[in-house]
Protein backbone atom coordinates (compact mmCIF):
# COMPACT_ATOMS: atom_id res chain seq x y z
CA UNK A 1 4.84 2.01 -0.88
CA UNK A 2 1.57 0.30 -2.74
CA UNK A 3 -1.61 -1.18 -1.64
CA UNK A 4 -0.20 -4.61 -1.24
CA UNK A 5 2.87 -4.23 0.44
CA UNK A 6 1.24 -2.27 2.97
CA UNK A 7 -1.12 -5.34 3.71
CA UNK A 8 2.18 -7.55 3.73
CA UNK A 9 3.32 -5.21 6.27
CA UNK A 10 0.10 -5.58 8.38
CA UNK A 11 -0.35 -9.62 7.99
CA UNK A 12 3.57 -9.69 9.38
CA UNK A 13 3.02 -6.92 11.81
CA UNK A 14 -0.57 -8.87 13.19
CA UNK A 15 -1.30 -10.74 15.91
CA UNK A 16 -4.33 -12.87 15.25
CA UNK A 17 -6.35 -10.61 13.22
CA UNK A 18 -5.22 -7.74 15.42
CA UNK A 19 -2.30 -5.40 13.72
CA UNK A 20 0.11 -2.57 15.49
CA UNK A 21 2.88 -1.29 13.66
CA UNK A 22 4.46 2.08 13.22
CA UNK A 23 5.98 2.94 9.73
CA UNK A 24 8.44 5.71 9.42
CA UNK A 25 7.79 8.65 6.95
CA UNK A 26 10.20 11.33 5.74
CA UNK A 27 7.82 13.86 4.60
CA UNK A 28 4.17 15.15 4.58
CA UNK A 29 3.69 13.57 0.83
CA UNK A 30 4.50 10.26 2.83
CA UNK A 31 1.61 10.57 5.34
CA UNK A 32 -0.96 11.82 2.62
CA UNK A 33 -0.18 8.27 1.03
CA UNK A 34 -0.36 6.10 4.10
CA UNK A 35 -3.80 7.61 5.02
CA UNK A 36 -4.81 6.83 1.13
CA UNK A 37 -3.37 3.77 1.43
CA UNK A 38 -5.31 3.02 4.74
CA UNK A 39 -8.59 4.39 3.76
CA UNK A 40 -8.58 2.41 0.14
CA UNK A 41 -7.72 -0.77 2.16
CA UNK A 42 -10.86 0.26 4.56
CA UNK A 43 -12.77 0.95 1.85
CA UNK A 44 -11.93 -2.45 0.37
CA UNK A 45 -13.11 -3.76 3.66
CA UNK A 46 -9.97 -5.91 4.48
CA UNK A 47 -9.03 -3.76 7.20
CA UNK A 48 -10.83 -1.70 9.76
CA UNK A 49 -8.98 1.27 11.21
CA UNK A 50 -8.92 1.57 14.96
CA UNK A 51 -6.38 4.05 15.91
CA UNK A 52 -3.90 6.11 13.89
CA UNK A 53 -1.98 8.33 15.64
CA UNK A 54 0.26 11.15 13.82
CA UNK A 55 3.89 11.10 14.94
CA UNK A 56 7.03 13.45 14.16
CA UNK A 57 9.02 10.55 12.13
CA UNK A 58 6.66 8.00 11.83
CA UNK A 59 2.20 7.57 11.34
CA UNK A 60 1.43 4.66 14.02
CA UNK A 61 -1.57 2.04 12.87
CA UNK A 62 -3.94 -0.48 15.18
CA UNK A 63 -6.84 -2.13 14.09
CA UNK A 64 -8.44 -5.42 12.76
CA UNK A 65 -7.22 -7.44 9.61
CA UNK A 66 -10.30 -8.65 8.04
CA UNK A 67 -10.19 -11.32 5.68
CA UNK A 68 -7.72 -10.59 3.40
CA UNK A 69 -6.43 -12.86 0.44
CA UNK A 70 -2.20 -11.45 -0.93
């Protein structure tokens, strides 16, 4: 997963400017990348972060799409 298809995945996964979706990992290398992903994106300033919640199988992200050109 890359940069850009994880804002794909948060445009489809968005209601409004509001995004919840849960993507499924397989191992800890796969979480260390979807929190890099998240904080570059943040960093960026095209999203802002509201919850992200650790699960067994899966990391589970809310928070605002900010304007955000693909």
């Amino acid at each position: 997963m890359n940069k850009v298809r994880l804002l794909k995945n948060l445009k489809n996964a968005s209601r409004g400017n509001f995004f919840s979706i849960e993507i499924p990992k397989t191992t800890k290398e796969d979480e260390k990348k979807i929190k890099e992903l998240v904080g570059e994106l943040q960093s960026e300033g095209k999203i802002k972060l509201r919850e992200c919640v650790q699960r067994e199988y899966s990391v589970y992200l809310h928070g605002i799409i900010k304007y955000a050109s693909i």
